[in-house]
Protein backbone atom coordinates (compact mmCIF):
# COMPACT_ATOMS: atom_id res chain seq x y z
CA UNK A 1 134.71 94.87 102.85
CA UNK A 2 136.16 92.28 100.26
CA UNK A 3 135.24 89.87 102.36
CA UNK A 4 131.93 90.86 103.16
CA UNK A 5 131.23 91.06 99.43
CA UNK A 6 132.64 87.18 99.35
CA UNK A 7 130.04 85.92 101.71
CA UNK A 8 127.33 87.75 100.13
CA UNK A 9 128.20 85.85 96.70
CA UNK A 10 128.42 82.49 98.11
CA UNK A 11 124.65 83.57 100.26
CA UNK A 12 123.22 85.00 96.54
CA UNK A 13 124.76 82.21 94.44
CA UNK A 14 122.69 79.55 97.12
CA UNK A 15 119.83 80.32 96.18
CA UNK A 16 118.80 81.19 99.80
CA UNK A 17 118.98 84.72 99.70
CA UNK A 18 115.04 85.29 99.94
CA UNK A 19 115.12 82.57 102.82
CA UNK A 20 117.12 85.02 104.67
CA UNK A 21 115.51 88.08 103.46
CA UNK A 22 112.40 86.55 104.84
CA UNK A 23 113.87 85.50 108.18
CA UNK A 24 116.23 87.91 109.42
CA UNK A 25 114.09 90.46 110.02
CA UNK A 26 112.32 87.96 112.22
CA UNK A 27 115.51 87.45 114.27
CA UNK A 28 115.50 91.08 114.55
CA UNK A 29 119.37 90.71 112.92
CA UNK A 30 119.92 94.60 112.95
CA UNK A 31 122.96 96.75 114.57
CA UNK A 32 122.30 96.19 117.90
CA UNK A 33 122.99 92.37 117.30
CA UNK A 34 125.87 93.09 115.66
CA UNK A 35 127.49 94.90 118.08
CA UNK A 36 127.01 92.00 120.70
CA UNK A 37 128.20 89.82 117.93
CA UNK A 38 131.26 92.06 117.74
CA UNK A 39 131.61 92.86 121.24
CA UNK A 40 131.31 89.02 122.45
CA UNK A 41 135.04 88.21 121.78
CA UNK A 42 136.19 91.30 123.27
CA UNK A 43 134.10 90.27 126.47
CA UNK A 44 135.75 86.76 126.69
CA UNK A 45 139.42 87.74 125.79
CA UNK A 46 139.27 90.37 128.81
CA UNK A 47 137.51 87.71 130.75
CA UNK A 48 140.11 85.54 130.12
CA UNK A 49 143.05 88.58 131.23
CA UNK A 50 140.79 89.43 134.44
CA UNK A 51 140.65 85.47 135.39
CA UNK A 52 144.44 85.36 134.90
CA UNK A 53 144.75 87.85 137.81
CA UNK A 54 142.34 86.25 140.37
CA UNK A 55 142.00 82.51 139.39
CA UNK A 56 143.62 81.81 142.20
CA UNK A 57 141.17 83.84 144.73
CA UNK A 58 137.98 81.63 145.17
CA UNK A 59 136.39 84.53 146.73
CA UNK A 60 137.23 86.22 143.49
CA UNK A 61 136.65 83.57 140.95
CA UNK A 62 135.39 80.39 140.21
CA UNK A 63 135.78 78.63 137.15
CA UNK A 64 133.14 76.78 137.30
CA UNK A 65 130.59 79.86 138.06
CA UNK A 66 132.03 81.66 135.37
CA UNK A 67 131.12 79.36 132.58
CA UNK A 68 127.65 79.22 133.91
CA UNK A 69 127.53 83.10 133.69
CA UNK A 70 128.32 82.98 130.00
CA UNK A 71 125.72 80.03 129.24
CA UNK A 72 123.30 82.01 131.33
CA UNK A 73 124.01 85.21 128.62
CA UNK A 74 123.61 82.59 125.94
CA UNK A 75 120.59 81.93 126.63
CA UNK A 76 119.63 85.85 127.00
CA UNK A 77 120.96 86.44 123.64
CA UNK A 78 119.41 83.22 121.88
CA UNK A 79 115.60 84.61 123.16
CA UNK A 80 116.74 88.02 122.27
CA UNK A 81 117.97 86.40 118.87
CA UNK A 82 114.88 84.40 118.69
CA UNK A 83 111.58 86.59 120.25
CA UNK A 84 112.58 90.22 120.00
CA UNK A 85 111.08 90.72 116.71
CA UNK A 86 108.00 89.05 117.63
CA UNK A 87 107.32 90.87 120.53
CA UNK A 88 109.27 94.34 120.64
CA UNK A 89 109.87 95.17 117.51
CA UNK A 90 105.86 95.38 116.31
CA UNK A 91 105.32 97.79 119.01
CA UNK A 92 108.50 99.90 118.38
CA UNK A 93 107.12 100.02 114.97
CA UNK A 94 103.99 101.43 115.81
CA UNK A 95 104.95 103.67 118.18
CA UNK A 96 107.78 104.57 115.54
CA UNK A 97 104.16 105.09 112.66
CA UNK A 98 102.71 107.40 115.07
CA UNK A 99 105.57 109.36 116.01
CA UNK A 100 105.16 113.05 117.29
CA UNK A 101 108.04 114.52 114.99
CA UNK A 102 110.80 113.52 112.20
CA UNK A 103 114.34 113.29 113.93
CA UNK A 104 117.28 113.32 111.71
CA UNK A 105 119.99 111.15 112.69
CA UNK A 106 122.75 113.62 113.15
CA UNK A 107 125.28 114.25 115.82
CA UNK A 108 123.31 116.37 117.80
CA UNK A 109 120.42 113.89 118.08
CA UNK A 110 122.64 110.69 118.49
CA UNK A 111 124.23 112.37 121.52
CA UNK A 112 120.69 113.37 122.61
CA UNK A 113 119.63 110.23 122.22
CA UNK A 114 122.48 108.14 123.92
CA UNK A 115 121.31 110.72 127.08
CA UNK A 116 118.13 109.96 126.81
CA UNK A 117 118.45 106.11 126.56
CA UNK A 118 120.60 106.11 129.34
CA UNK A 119 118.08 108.45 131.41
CA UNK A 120 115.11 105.54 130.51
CA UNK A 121 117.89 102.78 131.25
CA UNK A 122 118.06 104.45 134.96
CA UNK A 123 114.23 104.18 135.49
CA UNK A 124 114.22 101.00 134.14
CA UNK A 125 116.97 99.87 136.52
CA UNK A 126 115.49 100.89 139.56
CA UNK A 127 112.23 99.67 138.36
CA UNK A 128 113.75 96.50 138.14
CA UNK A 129 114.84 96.09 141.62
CA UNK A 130 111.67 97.43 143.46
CA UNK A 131 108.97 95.79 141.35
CA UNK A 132 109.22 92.46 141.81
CA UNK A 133 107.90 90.96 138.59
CA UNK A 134 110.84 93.08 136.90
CA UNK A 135 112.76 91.91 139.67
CA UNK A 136 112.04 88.14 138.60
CA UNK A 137 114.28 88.73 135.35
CA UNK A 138 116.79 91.01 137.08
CA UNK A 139 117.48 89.01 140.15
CA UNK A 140 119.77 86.26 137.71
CA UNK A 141 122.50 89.23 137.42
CA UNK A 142 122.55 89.69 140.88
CA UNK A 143 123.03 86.46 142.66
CA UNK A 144 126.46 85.56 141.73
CA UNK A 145 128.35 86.46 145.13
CA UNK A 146 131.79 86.96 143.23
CA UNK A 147 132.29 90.07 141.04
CA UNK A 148 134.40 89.84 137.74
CA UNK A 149 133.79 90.07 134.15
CA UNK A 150 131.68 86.69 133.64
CA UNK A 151 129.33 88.23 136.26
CA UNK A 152 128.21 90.85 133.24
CA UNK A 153 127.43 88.13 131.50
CA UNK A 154 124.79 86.25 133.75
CA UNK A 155 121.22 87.42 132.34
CA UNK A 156 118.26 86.21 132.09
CA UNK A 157 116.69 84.38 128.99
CA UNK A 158 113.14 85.94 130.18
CA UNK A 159 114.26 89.30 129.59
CA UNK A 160 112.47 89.39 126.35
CA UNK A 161 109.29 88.30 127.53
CA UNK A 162 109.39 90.35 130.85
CA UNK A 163 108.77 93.84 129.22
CA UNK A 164 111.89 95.91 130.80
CA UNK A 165 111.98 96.70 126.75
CA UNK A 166 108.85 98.79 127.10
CA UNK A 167 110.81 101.67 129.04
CA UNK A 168 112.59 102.59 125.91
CA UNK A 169 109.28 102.86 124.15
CA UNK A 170 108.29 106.62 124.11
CA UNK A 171 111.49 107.42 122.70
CA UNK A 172 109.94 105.92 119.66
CA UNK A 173 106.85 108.10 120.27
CA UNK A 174 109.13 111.23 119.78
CA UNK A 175 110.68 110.01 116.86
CA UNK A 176 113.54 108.62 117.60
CA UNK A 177 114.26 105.35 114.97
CA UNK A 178 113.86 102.59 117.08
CA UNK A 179 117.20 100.91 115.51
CA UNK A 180 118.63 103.91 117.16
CA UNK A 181 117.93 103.53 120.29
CA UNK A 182 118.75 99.85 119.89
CA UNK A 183 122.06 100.60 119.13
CA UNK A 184 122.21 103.23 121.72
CA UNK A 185 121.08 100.55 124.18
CA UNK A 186 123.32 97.91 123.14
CA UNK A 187 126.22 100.32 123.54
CA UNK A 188 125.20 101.05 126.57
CA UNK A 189 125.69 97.45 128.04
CA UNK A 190 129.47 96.68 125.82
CA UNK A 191 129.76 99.85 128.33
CA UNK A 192 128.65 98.28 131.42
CA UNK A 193 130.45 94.89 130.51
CA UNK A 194 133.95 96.95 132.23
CA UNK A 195 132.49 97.88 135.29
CA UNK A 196 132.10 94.40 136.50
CA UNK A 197 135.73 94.05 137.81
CA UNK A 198 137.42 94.48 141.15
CA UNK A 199 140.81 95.31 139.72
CA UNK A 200 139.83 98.62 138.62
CA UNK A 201 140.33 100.81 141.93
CA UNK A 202 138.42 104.82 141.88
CA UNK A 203 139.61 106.79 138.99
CA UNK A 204 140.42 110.39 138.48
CA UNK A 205 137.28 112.42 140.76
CA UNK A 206 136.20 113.98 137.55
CA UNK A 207 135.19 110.81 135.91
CA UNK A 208 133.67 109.33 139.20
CA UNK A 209 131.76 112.43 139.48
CA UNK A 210 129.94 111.83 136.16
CA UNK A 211 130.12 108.38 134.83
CA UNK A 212 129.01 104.98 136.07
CA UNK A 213 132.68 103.13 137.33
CA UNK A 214 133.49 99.93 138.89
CA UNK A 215 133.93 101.60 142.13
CA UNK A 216 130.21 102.38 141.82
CA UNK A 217 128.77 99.02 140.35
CA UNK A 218 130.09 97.19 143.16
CA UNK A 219 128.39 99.15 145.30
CA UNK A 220 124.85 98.41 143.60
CA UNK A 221 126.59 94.79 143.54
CA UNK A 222 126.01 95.00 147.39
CA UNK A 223 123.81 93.15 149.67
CA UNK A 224 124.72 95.05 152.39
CA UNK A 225 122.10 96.98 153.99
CA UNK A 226 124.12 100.56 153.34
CA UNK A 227 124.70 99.59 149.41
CA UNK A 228 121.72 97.66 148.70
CA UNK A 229 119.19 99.41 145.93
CA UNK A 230 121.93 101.94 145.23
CA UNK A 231 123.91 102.56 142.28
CA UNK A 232 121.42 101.97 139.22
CA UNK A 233 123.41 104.37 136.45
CA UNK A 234 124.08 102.93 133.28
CA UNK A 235 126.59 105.26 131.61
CA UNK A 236 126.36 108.64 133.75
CA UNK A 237 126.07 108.31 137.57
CA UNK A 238 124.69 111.68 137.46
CA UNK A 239 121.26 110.10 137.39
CA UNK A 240 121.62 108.29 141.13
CA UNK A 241 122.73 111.97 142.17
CA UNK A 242 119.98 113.96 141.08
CA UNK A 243 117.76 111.21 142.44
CA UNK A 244 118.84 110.32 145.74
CA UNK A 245 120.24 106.46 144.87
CA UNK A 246 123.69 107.44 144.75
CA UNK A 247 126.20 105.64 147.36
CA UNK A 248 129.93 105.79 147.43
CA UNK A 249 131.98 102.79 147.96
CA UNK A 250 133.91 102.93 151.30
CA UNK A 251 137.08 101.72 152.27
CA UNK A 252 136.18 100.37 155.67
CA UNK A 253 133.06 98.86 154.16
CA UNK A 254 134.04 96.37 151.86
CA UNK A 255 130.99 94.86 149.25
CA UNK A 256 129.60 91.66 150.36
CA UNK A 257 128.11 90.61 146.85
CA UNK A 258 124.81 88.63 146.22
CA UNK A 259 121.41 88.69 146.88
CA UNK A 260 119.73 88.68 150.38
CA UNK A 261 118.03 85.12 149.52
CA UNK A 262 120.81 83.57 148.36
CA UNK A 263 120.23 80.78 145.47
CA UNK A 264 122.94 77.93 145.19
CA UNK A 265 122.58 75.95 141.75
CA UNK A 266 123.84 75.52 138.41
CA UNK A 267 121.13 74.69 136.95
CA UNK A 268 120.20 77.47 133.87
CA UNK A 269 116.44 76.99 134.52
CA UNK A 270 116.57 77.36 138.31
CA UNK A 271 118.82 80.50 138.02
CA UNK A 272 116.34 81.52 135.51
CA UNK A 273 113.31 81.04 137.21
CA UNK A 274 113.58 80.66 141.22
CA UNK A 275 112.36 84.39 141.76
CA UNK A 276 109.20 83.65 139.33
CA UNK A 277 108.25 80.37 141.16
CA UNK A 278 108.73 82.09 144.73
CA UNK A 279 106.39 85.19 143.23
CA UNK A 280 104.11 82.84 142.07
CA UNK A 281 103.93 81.16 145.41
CA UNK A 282 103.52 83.70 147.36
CA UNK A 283 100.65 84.78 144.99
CA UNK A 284 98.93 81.30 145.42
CA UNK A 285 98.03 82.27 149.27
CA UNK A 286 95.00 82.05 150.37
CA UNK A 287 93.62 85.92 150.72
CA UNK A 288 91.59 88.19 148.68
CA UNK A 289 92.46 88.61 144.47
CA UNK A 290 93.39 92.28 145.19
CA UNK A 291 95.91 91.24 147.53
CA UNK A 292 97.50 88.32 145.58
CA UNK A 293 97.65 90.57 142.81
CA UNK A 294 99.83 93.25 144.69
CA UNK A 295 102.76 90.76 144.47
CA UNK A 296 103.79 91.52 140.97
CA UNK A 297 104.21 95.00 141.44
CA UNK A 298 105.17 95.62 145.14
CA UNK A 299 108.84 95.62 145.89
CA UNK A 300 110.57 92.26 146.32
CA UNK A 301 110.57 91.96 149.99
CA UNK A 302 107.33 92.63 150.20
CA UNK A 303 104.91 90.70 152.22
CA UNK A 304 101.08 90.17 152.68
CA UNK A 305 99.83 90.61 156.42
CA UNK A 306 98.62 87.39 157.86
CA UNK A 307 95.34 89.16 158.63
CA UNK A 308 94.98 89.72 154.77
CA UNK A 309 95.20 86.44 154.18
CA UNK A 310 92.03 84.94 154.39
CA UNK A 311 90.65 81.82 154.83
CA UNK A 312 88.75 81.20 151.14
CA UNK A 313 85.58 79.20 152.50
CA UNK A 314 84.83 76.22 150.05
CA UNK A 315 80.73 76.84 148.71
């Protein structure tokens, strides 16, 4: 706290204090960036323990991929840093304006709302893998064909500008703060950071019965036709088993990790933005406006039929 009250001194004695009164809420600098801020060295030094262990298993870990997974969640958090309270925040705020009720922040409703975050989280998951413009931004975290720590850390820096934020919306509606569920969100990934590993084997039945493990992300990790589109929990797997997604990983089945259109590059940009510029492509086929149009939302594998792909006859 001392030295807290030390760096606020030498920010007040600057002379830039209403600089960064003016500007921070712009960055949208609340809790939920300062638990990523927090959590960040946590991530690498167990990163750095988990690398230890398989460094030496290509099929495990590559050195090379893994600092491209970390500059890939730079990037996510620098447009997070940079665009959220541009674009999310105003609407949070209005929803927040025109809330239904008052909610106290108590222990009660925190735990409520860390369910219900987590419930929206699921939606927004599976959303995410069978609509292919929400796909376009998820598809980064999936293409990595190794499974370890770093592979948490490969986002996309579209994120922000793709809308998954809008799933969390309503909550606001209710009246639930909106830094709330921001903070109930960004726990929710520092809790999905430690179920990207393969050195964590099942645990005890009771916790794999309610809670999203490793066993079960490298499941949804799979390309394989039995494991693909499974798996989407957050925090409780509970969700995938009320709703039919749930898959348990077998023994004789080992995970074959990736994507089903494998994309080979280091490039930030191309890991990015390959799934937009094949959407986009697929979209510029000739056929009627309707049909084009069906590629944002349809799932990824979707295709159009040749026969609705007409020939556009020039005037």
């Amino acid at each position: 706290m001392v030295l807290l009250e030390w760096f606020e001194d030498v920010l007040r004695e600057s002379g830039l204090m209403p600089l960064w009164e003016a500007v921070s809420p712009w960055l949208a600098l609340d809790e939920r960036q300062l638990i990523f801020v927090v959590a960040t060295p946590v991530f690498i030094g167990l990163f750095l323990w988990e690398y230890r262990k398989i460094r030496h298993n290509p099929a495990l870990a590559n050195g090379r991929e893994s600092l491209l997974n970390f500059l890939l969640g730079a990037g996510y958090q620098t447009t997070e840093l940079l665009f959220a309270g541009l674009i999310a925040f105003p609407v949070y705020a209005f929803a927040f304006h025109h809330r239904l009720m008052d909610i106290e922040l108590s222990w009660a409703t925190a735990l409520l709302l860390w369910v219900l975050v987590d419930f929206f989280y699921y939606w927004f998951h599976r959303t995410s893998h069978r609509v292919r413009w929400f796909w376009a931004a998820h598809v980064t975290h999936h293409s990595s064909e190794r499974m370890n720590f770093s592979t948490a850390m490969r986002q996309n820096a579209t994120n922000i500008f793709n809308g998954g934020w809008l799933f969390y919306v309503p909550l606001a509606f209710v009246g639930f703060n909106p830094v709330w569920i921001g903070v109930c969100y960004a726990l929710s990934l520092v809790y999905q950071y430690f179920i990207h590993t393969t050195l964590v084997d099942k645990l005890h039945p009771v916790i794999e019965a309610i809670f999203n493990t490793p066993s079960h992300h490298r499941v949804h990790h799979g390309r394989n036709p039995e494991y693909i589109d499974q798996n989407y929990a957050g925090v409780f797997i509970v969700w995938d088993k009320m709703f039919g997604t749930f898959v348990e990983e077998k023994q004789d089945l080992p995970v074959e990790y990736g994507i089903t259109r494998p994309v080979y590059s280091n490039s930030l940009i191309v890991n990015w933005c390959h799934e937009y510029a094949d959407m986009f492509k697929a979209m510029a086929k000739r056929g009627p406006l309707t049909q084009r149009l069906k590629h944002l939302w349809k799932p990824p594998e979707w295709e159009r039929d040749s026969s609705e792909q007409l020939t556009v006859k020039s005037e």
